[in-house]
C-alpha atoms as a PDB file:
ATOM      1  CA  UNK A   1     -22.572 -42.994   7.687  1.00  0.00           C
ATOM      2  CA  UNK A   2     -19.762 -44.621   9.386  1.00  0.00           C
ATOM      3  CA  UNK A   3     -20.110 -44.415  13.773  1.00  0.00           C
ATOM      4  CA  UNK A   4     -17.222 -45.615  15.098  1.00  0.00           C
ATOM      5  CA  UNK A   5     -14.661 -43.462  13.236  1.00  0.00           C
ATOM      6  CA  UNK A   6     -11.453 -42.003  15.487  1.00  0.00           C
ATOM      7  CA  UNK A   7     -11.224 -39.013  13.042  1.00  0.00           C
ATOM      8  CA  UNK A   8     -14.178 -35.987  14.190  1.00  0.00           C
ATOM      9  CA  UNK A   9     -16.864 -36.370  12.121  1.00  0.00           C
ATOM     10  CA  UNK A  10     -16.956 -33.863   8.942  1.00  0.00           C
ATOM     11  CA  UNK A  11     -18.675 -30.691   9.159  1.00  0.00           C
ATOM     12  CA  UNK A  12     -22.665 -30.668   8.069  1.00  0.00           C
ATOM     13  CA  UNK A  13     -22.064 -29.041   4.926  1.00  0.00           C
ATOM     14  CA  UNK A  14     -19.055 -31.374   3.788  1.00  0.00           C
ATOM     15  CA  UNK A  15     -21.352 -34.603   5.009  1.00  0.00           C
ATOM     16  CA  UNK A  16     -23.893 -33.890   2.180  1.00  0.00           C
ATOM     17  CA  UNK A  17     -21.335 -34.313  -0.526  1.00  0.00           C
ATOM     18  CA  UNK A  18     -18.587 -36.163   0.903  1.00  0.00           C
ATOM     19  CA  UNK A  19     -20.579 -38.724   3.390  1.00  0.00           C
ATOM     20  CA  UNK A  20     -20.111 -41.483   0.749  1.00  0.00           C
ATOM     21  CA  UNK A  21     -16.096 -41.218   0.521  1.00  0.00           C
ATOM     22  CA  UNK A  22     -16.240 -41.860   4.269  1.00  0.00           C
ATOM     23  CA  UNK A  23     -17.902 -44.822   4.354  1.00  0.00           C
ATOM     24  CA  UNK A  24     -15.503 -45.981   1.813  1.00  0.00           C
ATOM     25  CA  UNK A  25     -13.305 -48.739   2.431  1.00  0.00           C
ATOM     26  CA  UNK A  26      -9.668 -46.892   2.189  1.00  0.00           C
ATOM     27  CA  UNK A  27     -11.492 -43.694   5.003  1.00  0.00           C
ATOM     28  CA  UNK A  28     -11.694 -46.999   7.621  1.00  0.00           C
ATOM     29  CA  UNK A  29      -8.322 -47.492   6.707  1.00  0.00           C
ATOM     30  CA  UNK A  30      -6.840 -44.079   7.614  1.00  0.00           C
ATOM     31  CA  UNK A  31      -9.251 -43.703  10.435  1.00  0.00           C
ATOM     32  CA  UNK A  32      -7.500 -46.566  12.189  1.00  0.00           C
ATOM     33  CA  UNK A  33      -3.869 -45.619  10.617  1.00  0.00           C
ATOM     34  CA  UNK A  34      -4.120 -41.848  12.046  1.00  0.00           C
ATOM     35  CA  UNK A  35      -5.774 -43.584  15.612  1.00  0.00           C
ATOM     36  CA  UNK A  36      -2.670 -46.303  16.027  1.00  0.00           C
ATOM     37  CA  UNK A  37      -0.401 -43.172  15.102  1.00  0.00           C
ATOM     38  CA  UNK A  38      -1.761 -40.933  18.109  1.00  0.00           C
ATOM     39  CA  UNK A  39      -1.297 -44.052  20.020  1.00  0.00           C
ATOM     40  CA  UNK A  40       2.287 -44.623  19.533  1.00  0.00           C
ATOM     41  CA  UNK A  41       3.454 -40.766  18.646  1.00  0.00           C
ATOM     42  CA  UNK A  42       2.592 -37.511  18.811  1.00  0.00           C
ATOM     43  CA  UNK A  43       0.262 -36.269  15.823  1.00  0.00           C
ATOM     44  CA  UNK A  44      -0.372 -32.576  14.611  1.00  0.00           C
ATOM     45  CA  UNK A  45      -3.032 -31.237  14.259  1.00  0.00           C
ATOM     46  CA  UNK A  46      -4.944 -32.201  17.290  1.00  0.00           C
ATOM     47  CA  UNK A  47      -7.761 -35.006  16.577  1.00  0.00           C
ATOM     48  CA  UNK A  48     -10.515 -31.887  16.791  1.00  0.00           C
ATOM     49  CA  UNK A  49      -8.848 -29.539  14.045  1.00  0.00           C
ATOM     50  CA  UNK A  50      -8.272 -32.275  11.613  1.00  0.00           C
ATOM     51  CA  UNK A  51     -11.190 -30.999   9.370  1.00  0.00           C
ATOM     52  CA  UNK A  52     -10.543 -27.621  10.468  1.00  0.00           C
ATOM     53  CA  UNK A  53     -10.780 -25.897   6.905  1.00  0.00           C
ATOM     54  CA  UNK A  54     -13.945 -27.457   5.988  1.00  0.00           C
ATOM     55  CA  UNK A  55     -15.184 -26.535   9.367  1.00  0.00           C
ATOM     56  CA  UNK A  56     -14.210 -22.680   8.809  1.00  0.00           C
ATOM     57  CA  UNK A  57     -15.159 -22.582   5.216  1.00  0.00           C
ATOM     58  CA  UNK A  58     -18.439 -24.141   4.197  1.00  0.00           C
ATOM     59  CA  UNK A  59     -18.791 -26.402   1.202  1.00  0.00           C
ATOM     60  CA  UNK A  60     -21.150 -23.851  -0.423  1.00  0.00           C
ATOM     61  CA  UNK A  61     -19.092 -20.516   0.433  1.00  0.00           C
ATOM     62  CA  UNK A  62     -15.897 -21.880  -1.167  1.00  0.00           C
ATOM     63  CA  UNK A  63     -14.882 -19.336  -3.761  1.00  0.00           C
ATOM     64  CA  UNK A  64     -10.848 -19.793  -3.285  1.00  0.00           C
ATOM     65  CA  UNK A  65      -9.131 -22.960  -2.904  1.00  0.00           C
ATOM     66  CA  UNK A  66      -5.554 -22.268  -1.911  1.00  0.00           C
ATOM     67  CA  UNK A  67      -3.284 -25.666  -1.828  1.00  0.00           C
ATOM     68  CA  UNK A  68      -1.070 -26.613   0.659  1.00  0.00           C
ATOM     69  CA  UNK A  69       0.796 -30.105   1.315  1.00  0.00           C
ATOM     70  CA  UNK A  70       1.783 -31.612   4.613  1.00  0.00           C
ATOM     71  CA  UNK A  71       0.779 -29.896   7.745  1.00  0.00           C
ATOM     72  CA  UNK A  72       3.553 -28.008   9.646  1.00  0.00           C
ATOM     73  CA  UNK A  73       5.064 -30.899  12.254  1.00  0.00           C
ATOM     74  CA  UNK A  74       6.842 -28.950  14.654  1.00  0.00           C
ATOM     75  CA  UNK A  75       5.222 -28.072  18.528  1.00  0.00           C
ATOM     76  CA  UNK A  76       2.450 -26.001  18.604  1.00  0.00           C
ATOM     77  CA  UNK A  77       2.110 -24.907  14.523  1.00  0.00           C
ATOM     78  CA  UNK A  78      -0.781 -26.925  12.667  1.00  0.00           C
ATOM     79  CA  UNK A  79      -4.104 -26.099  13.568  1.00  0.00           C
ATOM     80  CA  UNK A  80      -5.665 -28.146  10.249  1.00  0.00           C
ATOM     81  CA  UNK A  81      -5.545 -24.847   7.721  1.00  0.00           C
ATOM     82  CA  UNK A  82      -2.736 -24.788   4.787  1.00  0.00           C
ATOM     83  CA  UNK A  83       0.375 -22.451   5.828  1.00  0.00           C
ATOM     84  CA  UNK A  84      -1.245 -21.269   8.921  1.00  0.00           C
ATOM     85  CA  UNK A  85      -0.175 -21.000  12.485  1.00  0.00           C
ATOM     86  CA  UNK A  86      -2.240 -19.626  15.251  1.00  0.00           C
ATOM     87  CA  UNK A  87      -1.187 -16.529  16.947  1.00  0.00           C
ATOM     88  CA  UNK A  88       1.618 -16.059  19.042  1.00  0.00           C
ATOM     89  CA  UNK A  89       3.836 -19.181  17.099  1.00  0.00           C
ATOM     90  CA  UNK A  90       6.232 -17.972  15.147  1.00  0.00           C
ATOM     91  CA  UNK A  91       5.340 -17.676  11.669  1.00  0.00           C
ATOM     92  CA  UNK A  92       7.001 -19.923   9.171  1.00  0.00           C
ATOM     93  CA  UNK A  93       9.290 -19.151   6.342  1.00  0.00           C
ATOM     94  CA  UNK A  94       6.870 -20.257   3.113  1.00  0.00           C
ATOM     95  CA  UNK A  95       4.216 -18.061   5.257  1.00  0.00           C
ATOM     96  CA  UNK A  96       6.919 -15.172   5.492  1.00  0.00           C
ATOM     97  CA  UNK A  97       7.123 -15.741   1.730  1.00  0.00           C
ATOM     98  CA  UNK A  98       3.553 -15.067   1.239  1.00  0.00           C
ATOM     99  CA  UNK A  99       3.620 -11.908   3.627  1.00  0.00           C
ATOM    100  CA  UNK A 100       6.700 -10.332   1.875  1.00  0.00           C
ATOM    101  CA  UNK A 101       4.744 -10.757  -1.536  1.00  0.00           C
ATOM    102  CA  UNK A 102       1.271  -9.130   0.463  1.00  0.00           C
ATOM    103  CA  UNK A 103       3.363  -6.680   0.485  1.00  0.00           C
ATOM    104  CA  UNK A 104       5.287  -5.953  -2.759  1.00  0.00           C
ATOM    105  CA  UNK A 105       1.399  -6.821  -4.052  1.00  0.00           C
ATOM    106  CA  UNK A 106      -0.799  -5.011  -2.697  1.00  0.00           C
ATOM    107  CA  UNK A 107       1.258  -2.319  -0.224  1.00  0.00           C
ATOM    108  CA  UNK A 108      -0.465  -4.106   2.356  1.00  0.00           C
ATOM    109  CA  UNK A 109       1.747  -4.395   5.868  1.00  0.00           C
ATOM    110  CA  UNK A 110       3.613  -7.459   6.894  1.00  0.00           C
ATOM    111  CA  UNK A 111       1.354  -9.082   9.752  1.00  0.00           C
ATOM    112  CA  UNK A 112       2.624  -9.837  12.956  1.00  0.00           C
ATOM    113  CA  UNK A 113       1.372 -13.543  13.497  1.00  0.00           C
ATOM    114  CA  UNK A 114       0.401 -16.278  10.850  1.00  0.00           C
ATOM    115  CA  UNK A 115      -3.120 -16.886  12.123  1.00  0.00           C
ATOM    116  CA  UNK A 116      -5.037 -16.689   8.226  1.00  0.00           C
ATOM    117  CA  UNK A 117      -8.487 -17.120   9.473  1.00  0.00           C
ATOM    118  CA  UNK A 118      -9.701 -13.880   8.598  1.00  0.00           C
ATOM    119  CA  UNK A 119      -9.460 -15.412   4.870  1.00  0.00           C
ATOM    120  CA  UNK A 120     -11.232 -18.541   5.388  1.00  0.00           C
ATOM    121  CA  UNK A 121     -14.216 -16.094   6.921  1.00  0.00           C
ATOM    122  CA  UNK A 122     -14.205 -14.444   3.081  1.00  0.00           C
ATOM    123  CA  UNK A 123     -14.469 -18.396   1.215  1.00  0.00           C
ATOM    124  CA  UNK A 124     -10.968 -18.975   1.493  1.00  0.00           C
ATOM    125  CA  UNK A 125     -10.265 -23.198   1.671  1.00  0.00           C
ATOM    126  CA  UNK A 126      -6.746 -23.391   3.110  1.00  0.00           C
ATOM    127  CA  UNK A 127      -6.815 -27.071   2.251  1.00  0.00           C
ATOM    128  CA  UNK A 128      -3.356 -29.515   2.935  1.00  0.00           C
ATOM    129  CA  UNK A 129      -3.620 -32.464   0.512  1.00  0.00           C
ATOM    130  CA  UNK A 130      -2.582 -34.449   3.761  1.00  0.00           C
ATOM    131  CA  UNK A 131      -4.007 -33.790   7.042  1.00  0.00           C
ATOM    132  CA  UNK A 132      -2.015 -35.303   9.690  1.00  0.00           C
ATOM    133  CA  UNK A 133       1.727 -35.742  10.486  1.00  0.00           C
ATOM    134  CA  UNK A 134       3.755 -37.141  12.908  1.00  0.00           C
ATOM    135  CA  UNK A 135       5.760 -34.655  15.287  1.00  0.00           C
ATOM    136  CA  UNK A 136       9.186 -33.705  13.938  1.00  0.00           C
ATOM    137  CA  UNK A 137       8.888 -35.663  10.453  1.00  0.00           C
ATOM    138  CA  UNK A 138       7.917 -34.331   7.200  1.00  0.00           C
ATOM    139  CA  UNK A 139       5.451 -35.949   5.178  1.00  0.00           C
ATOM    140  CA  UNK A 140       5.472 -39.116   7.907  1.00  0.00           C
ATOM    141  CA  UNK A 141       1.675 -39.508   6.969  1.00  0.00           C
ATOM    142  CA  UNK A 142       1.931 -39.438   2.964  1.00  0.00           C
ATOM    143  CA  UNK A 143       0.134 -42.314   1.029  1.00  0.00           C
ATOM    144  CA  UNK A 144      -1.812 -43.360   3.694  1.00  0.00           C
ATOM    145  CA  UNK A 145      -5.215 -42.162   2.233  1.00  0.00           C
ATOM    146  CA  UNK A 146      -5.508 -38.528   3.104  1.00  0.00           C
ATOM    147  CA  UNK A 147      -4.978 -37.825  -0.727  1.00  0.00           C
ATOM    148  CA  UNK A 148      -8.108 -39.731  -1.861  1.00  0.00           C
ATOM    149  CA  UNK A 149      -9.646 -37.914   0.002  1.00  0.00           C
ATOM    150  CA  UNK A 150      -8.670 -34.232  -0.628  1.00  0.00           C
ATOM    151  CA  UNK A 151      -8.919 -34.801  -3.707  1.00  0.00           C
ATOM    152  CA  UNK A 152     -12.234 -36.142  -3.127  1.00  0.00           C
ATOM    153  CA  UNK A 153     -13.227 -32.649  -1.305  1.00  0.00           C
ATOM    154  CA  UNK A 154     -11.301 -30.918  -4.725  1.00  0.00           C
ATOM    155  CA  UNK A 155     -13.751 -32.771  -7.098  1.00  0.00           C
ATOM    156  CA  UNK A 156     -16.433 -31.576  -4.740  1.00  0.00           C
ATOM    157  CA  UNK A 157     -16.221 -27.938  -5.322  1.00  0.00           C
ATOM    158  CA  UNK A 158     -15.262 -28.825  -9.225  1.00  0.00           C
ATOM    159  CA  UNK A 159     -18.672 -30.017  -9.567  1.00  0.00           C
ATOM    160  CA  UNK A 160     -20.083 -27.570  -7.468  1.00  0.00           C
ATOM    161  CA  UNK A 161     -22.553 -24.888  -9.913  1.00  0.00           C
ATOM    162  CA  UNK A 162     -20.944 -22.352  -8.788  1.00  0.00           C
ATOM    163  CA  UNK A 163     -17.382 -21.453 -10.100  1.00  0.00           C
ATOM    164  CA  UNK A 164     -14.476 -20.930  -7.823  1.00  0.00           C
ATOM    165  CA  UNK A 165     -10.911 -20.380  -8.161  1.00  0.00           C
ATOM    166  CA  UNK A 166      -8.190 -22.897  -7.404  1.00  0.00           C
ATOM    167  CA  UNK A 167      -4.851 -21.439  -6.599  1.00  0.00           C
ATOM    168  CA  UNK A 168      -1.506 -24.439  -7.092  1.00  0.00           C
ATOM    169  CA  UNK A 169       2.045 -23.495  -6.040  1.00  0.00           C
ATOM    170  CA  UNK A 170       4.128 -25.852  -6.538  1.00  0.00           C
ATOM    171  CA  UNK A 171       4.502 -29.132  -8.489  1.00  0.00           C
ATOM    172  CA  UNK A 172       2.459 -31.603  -5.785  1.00  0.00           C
ATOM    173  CA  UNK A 173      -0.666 -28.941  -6.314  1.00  0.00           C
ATOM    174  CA  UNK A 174      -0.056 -28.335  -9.917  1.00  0.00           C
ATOM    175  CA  UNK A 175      -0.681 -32.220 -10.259  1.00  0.00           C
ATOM    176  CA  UNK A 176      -4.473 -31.521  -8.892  1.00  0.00           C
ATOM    177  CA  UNK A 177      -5.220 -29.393 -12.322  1.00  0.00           C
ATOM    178  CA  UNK A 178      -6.812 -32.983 -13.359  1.00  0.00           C
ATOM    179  CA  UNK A 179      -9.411 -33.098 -11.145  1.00  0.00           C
ATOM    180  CA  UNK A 180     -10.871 -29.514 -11.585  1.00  0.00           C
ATOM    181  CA  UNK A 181     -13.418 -28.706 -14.602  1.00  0.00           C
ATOM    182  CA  UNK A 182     -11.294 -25.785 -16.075  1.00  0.00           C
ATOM    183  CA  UNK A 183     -14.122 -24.794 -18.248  1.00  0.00           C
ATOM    184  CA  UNK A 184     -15.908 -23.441 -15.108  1.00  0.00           C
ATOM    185  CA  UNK A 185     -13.331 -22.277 -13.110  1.00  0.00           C
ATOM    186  CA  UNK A 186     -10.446 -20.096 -12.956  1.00  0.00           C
ATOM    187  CA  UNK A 187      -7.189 -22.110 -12.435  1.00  0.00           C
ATOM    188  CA  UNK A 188      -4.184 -19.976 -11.106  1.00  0.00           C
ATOM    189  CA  UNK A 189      -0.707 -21.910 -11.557  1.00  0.00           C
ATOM    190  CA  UNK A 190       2.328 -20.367  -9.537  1.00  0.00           C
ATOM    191  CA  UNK A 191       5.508 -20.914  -7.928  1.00  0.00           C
ATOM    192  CA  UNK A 192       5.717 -22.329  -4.346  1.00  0.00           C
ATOM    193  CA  UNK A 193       6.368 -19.656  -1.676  1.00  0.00           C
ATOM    194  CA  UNK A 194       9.238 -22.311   0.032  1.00  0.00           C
ATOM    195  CA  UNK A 195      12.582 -20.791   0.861  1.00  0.00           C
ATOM    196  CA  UNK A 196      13.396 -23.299  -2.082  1.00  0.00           C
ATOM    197  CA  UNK A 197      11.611 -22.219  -4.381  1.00  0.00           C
ATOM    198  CA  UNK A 198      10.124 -18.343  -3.782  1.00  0.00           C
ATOM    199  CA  UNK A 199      12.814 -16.613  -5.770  1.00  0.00           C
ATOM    200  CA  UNK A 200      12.640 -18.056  -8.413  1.00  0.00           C
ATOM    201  CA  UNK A 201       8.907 -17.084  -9.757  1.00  0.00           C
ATOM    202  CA  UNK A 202       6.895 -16.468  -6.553  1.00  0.00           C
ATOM    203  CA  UNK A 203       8.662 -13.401  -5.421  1.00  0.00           C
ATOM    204  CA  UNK A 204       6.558 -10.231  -8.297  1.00  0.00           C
ATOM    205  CA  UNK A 205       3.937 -12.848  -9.131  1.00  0.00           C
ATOM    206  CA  UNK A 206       1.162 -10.737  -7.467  1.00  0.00           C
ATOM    207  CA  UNK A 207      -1.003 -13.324  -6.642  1.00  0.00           C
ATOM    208  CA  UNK A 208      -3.097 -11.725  -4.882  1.00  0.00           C
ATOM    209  CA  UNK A 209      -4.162  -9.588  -7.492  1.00  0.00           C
ATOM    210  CA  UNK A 210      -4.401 -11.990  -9.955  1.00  0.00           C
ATOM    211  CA  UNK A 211      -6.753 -14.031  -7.518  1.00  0.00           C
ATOM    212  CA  UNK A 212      -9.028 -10.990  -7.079  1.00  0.00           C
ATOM    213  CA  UNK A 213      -9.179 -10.624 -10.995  1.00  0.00           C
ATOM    214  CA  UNK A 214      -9.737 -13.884 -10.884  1.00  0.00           C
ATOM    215  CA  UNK A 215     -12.966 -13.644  -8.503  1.00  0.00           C
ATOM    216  CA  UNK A 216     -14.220 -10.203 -10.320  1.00  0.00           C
ATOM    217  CA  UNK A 217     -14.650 -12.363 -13.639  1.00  0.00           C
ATOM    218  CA  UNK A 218     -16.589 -14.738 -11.520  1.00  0.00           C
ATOM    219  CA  UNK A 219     -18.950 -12.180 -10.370  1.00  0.00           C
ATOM    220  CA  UNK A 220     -17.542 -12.013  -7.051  1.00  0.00           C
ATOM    221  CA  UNK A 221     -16.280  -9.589  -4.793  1.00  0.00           C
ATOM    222  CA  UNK A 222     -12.375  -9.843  -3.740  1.00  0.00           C
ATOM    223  CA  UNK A 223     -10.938 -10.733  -1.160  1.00  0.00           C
ATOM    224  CA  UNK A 224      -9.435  -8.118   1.787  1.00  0.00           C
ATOM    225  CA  UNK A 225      -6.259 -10.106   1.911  1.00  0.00           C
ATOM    226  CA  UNK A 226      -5.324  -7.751   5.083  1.00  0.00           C
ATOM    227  CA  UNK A 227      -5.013  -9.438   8.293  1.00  0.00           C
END
């Protein structure tokens, strides 16, 4: 297991299945792309909540993985899960998205701040397929590795024995569909909740219902989506 890594080290239940991909030649890579970028710029999230959706879901209570893509790059909004912002930040449009369609859903009420740990607490992954960015520019830390390894932690709960579901909005997460046994699990394709994008399939998708479906054919219990 590699020592002298900039990046925290992953959380004890990730390390069991992903410790090999980090010692990998491509991690070392990263590690020292991400560590010259918090030399030179500013990088979101801070070092310490870079692996914070593995840390608040453990590998063996996954039983949602929801995709995201870049973390948020402005002040003060990525704290390392997909479309959430802690409280008191403003809470982005693609997250408004998903609270207007909480609503039409499931009659549940609009929150007042974007903070979505309650979900992780229930198996919820919010997992970005990249997990850095520089401040102020969109998808600044694309192609630099982060993808191998998401995808690396997406094959990990594929092979997992027990099912989960995988929820992809969007073309970048529909792409993932390849990695994911879909003999075993459920596989829930949608429309991205973007300003772009929203009205024209996510908007009366009820996702949230179809997710809980999803889980009750699994044997599981749903999810309180209320926050």
């Amino acid at each position: 297991m590699p020592t002298d890594l900039h990046l925290p080290p992953l959380p004890e239940s990730w390390r069991k299945v992903l410790g090999e991909e980090i010692a990998k030649p491509y991690f070392a890579k990263l590690d020292a792309y991400v560590a010259a970028e918090r030399a030179a710029h500013q990088v979101f999230p801070p070092r310490e909540e870079v692996f914070a959706a593995l840390e608040a879901t453990a590998y063996e209570d996954v039983r949602v993985v929801l995709l995201g893509q870049d973390p948020y790059h402005d002040d003060g909004q990525a704290h390392g899960l997909c479309f959430s912002v802690r409280p008191g930040v403003r809470v982005p449009p693609s997250l408004r998205n998903m609270y207007k369609e909480l609503n039409a859903d499931l009659g549940l009420p609009i929150p007042k701040d974007g903070d979505l740990r309650p979900w992780t607490k229930q198996g919820v992954l919010l997992l970005n397929t990249v997990l850095t960015v520089r401040a102020h520019e969109a998808n600044s830390h694309k192609k630099q590795g982060w993808e191998t390894f998401t995808d690396a932690v997406i094959r990990a709960v594929s092979d997992r024995e027990q099912p989960a579901v995988f929820v992809l909005w969007g073309g970048p997460a529909k792409t993932k569909k390849a990695l994911i046994d879909t003999e075993r699990h459920r596989v829930l394709e949608g429309t991205h909740p973007s300003p772009l994008s929203a009205s024209k399939g996510f908007h009366g998708s009820r996702p949230y219902t179809a997710i809980n479906a999803a889980l009750g054919e699994l044997g599981y219990p749903a999810i309180d989506w209320s926050l």
